[in-house]
Structure formats: structure tokens, C-alpha cells
PDB file of N, CA and C in Angstrom:
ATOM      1  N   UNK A   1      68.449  94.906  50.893  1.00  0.00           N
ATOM      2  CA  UNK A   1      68.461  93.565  50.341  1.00  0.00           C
ATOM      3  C   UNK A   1      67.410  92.764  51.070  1.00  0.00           C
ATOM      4  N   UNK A   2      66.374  91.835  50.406  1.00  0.00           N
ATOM      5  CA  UNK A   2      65.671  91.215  50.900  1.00  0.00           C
ATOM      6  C   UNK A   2      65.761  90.167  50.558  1.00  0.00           C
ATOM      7  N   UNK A   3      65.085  88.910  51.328  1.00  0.00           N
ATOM      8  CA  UNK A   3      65.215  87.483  50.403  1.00  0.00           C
ATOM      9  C   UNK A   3      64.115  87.005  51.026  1.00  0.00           C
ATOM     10  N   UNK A   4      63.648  85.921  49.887  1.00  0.00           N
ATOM     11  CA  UNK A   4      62.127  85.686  50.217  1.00  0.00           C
ATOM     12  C   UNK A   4      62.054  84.066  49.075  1.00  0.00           C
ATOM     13  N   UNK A   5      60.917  83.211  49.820  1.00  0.00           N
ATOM     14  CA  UNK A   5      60.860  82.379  48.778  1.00  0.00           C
ATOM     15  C   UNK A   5      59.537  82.492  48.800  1.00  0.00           C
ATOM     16  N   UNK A   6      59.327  83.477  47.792  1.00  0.00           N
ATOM     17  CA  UNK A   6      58.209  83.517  47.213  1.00  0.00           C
ATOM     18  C   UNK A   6      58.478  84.750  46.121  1.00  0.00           C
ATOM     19  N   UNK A   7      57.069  84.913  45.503  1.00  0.00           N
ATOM     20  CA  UNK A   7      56.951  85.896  44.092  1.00  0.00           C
ATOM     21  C   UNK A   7      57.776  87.444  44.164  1.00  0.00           C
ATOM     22  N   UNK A   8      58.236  88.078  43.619  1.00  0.00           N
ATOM     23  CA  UNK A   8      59.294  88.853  43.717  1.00  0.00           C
ATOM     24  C   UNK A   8      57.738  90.280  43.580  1.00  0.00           C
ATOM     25  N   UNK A   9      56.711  89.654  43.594  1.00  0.00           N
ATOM     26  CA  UNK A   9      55.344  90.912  43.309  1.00  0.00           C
ATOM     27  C   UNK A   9      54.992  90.441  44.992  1.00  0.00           C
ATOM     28  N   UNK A  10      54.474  91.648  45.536  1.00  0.00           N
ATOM     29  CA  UNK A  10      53.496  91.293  46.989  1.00  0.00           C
ATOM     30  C   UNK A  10      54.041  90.638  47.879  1.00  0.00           C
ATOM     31  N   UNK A  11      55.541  90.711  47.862  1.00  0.00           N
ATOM     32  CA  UNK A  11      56.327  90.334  49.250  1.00  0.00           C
ATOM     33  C   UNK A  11      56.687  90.866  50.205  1.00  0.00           C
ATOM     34  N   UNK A  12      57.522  90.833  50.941  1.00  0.00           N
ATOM     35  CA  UNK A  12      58.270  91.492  51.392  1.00  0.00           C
ATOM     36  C   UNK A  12      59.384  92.294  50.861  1.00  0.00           C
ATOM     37  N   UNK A  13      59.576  92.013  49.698  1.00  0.00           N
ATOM     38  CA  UNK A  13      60.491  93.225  48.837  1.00  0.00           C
ATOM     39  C   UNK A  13      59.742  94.504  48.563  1.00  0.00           C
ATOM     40  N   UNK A  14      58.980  93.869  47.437  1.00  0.00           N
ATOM     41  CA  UNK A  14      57.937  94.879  47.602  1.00  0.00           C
ATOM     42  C   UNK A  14      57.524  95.874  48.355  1.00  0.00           C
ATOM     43  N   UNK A  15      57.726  95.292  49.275  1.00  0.00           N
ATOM     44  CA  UNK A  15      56.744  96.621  50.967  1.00  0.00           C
ATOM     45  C   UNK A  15      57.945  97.024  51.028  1.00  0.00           C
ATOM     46  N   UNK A  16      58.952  96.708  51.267  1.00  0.00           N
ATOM     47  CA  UNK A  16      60.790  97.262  51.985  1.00  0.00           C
ATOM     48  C   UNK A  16      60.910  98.143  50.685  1.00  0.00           C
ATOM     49  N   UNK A  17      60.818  97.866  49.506  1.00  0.00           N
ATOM     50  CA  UNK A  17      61.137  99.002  47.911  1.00  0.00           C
ATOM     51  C   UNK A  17      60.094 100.137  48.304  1.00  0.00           C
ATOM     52  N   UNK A  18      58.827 100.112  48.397  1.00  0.00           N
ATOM     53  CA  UNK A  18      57.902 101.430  48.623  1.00  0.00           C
ATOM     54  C   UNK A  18      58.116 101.787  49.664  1.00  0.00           C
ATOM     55  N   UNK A  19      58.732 101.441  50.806  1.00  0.00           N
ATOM     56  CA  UNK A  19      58.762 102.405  52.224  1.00  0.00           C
ATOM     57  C   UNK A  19      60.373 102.652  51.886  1.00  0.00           C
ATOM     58  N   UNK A  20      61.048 102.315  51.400  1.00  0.00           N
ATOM     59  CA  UNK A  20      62.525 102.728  51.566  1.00  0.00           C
ATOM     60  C   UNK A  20      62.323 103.823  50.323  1.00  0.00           C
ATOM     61  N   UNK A  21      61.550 103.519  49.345  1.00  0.00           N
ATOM     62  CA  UNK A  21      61.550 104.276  47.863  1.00  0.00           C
ATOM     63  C   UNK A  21      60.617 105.910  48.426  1.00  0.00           C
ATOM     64  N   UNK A  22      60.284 105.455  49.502  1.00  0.00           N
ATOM     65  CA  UNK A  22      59.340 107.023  49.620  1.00  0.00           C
ATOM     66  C   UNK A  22      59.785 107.547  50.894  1.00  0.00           C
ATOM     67  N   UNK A  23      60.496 107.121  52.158  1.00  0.00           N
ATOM     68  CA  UNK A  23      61.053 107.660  52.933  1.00  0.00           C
ATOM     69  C   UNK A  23      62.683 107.803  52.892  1.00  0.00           C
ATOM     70  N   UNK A  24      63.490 107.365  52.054  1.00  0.00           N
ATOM     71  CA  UNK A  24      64.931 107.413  52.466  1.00  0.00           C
ATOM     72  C   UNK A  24      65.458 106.535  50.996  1.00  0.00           C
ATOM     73  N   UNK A  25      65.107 107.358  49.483  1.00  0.00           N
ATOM     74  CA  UNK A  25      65.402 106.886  48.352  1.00  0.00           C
ATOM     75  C   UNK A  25      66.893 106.046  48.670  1.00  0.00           C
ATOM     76  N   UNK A  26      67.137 104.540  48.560  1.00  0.00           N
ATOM     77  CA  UNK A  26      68.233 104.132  47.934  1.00  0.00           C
ATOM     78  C   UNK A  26      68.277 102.557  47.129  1.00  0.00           C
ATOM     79  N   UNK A  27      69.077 102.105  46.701  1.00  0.00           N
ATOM     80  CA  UNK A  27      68.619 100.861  46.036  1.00  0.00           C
ATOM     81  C   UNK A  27      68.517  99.781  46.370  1.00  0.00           C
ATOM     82  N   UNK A  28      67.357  98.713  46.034  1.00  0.00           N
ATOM     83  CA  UNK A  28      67.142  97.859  47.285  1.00  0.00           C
ATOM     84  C   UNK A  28      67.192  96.821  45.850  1.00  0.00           C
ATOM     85  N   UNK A  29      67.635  95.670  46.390  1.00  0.00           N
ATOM     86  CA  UNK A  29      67.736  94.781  45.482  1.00  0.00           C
ATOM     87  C   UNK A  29      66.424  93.719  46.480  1.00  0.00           C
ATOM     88  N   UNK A  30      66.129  92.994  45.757  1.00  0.00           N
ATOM     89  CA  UNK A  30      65.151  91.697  46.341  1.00  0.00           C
ATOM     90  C   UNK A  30      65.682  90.477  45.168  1.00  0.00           C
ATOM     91  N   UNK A  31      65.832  89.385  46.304  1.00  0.00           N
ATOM     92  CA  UNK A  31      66.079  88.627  45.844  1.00  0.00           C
ATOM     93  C   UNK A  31      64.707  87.345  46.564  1.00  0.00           C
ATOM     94  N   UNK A  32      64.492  86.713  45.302  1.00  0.00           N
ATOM     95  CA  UNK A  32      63.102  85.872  45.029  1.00  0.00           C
ATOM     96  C   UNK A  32      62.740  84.843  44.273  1.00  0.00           C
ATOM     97  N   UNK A  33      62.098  83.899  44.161  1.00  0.00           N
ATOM     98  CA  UNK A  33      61.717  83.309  42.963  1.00  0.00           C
ATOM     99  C   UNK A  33      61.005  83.672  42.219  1.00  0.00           C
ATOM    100  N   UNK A  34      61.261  83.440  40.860  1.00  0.00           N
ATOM    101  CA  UNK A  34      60.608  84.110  39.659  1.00  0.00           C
ATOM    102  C   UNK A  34      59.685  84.235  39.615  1.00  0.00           C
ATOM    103  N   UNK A  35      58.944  85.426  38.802  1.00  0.00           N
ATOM    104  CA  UNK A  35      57.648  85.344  38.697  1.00  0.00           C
ATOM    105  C   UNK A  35      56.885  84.333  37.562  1.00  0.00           C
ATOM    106  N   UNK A  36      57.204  83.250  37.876  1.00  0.00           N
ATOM    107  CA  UNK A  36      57.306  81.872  36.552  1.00  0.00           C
ATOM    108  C   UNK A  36      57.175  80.972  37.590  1.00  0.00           C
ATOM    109  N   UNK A  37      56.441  80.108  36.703  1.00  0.00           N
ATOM    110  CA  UNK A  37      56.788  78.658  36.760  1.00  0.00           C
ATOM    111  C   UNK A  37      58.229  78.336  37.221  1.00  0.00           C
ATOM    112  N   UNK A  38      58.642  77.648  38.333  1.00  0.00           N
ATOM    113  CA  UNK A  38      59.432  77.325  38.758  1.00  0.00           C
ATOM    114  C   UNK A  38      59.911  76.334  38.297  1.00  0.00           C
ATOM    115  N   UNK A  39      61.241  75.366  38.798  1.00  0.00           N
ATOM    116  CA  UNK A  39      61.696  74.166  38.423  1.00  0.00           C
ATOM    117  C   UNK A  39      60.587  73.456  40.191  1.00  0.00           C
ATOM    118  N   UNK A  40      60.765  72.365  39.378  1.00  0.00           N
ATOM    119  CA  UNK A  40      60.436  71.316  40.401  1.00  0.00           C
ATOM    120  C   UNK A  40      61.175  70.386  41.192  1.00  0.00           C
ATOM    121  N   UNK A  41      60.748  69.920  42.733  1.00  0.00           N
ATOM    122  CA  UNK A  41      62.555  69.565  43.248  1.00  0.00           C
ATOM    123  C   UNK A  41      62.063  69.691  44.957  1.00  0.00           C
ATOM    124  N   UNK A  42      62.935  69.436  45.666  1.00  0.00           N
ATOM    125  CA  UNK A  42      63.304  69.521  46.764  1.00  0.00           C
ATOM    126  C   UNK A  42      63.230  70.988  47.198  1.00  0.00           C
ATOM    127  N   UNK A  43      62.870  71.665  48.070  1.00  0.00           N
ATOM    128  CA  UNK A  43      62.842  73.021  48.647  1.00  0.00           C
ATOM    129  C   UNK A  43      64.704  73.210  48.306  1.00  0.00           C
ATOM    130  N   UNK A  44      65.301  72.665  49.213  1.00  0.00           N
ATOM    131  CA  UNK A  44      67.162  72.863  48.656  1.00  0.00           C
ATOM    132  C   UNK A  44      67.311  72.562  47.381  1.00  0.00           C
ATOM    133  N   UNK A  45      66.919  71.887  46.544  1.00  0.00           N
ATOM    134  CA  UNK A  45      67.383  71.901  45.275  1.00  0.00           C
ATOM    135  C   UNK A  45      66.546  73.115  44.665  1.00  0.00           C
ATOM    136  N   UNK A  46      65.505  73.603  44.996  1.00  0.00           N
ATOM    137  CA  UNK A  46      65.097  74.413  44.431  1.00  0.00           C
ATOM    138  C   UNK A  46      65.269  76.163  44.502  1.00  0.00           C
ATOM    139  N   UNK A  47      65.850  75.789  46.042  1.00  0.00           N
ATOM    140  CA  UNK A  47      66.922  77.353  46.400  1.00  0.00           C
ATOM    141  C   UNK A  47      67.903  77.363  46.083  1.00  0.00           C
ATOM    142  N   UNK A  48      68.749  76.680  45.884  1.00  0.00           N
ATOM    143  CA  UNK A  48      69.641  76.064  45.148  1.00  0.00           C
ATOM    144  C   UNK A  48      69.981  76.635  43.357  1.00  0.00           C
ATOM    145  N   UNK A  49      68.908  75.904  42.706  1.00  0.00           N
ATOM    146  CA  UNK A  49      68.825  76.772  41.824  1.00  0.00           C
ATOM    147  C   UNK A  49      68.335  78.360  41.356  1.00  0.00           C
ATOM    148  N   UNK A  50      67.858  78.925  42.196  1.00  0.00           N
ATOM    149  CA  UNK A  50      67.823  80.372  42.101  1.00  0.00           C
ATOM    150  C   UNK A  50      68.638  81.134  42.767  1.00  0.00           C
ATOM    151  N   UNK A  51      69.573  80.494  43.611  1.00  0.00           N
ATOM    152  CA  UNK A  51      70.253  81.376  43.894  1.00  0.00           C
ATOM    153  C   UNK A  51      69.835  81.959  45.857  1.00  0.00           C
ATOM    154  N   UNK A  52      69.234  80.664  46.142  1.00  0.00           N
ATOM    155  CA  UNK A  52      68.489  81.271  47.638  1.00  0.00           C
ATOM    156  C   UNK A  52      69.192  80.005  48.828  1.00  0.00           C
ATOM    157  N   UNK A  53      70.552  79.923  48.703  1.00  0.00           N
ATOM    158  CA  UNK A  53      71.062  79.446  49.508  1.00  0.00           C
ATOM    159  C   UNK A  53      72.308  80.511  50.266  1.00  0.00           C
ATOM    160  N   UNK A  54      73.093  79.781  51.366  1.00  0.00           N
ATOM    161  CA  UNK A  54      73.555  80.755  51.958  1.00  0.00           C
ATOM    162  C   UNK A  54      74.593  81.855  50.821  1.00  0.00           C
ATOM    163  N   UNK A  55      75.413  80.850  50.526  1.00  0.00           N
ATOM    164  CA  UNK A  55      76.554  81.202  48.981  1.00  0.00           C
ATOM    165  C   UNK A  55      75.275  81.779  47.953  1.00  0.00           C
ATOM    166  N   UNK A  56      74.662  81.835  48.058  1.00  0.00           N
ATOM    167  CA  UNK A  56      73.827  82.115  46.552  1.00  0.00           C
ATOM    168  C   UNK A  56      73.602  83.636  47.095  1.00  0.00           C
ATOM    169  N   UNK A  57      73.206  83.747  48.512  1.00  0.00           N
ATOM    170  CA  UNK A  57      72.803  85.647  48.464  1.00  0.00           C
ATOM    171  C   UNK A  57      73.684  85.986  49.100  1.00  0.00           C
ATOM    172  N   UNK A  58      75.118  85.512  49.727  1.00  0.00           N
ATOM    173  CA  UNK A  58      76.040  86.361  50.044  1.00  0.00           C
ATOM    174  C   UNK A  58      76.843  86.492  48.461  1.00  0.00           C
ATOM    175  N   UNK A  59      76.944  85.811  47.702  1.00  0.00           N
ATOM    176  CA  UNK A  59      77.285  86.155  45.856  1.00  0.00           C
ATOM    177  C   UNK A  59      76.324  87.520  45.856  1.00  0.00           C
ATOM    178  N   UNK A  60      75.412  86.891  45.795  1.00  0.00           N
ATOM    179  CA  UNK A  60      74.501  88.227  45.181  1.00  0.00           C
ATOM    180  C   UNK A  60      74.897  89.852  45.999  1.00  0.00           C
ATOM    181  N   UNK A  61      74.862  89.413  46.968  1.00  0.00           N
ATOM    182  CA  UNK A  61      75.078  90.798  47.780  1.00  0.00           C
ATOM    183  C   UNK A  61      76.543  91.559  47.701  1.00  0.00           C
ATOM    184  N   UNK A  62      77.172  90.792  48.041  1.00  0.00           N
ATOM    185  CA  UNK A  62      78.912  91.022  47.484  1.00  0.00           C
ATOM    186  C   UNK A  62      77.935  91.369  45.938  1.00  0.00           C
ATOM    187  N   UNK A  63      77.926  91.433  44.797  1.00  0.00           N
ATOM    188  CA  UNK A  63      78.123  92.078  43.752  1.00  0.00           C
ATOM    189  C   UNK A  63      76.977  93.208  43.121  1.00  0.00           C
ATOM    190  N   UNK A  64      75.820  93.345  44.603  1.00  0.00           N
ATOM    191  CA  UNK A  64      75.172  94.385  44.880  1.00  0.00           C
ATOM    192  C   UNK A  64      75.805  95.546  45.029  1.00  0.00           C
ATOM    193  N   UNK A  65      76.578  95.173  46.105  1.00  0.00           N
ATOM    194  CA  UNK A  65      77.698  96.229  47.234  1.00  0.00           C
ATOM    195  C   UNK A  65      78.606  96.733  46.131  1.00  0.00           C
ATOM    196  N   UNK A  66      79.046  96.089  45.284  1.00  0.00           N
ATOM    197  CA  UNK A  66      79.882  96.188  44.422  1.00  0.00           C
ATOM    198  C   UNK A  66      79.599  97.753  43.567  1.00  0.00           C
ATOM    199  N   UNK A  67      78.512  97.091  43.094  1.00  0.00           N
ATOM    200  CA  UNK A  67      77.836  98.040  42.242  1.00  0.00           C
ATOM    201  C   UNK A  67      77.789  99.622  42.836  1.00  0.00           C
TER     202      UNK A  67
END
């Protein structure tokens, strides 16, 4: 699991998916802002809405794990 506020291309997900994807295959989720046009806003209102606050990637991860 990664988290990043920035493009979900050329991050740090990215690099963690090709070294985990070619030394030790398993599934890596990244969590990011879209590769879009964003909303506009406050840095917290704007993690906020994607999902990049504390509750926003322990949700996400709880239903990673899940999976």
C-alpha cells in the first residue's frame, strides 16, 4: 500500500508496483490523486475528498486486506 499526493503515474507507487511486481509478485494497491484535473480547495479539503486523510486510507486499507 502506498499513499502519495500526487499522480498515481511516476510516483512512488509506481516504483514500489515494478520492484514488488518483479521481485516478490503480490498486490499492491496505491492510493493517489487522479490522473485528472483535480477539485480545487484547501490541501485538507482536497485530501479529504479523495480519500487521503487518516480515515480515508485506513477505509481503504481495511477493505484492501479484506479482499
Amino acid at each position: 500500500m502506498t499513499v502519495e499526493e500526487h499522480s498515481p503515474f511516476g510516483g512512488l507507487g509506481s516504483m514500489v508496483a515494478q520492484v514488488v511486481g518483479e521481485h516478490c509478485p503480490r498486490p499492491v494497491k496505491c492510493l493517489s490523486l487522479p490522473d485528472a484535473p483535480v477539485i480545487t480547495g484547501t490541501s485538507p479539503e482536497v485530501f479529504a475528498h479523495y480519500g487521503l486523510t487518516g480515515e480515508g486510507i485506513a477505509k481503504t486499507v481495511a477493505e484492501f486486506l479484506g479482499n
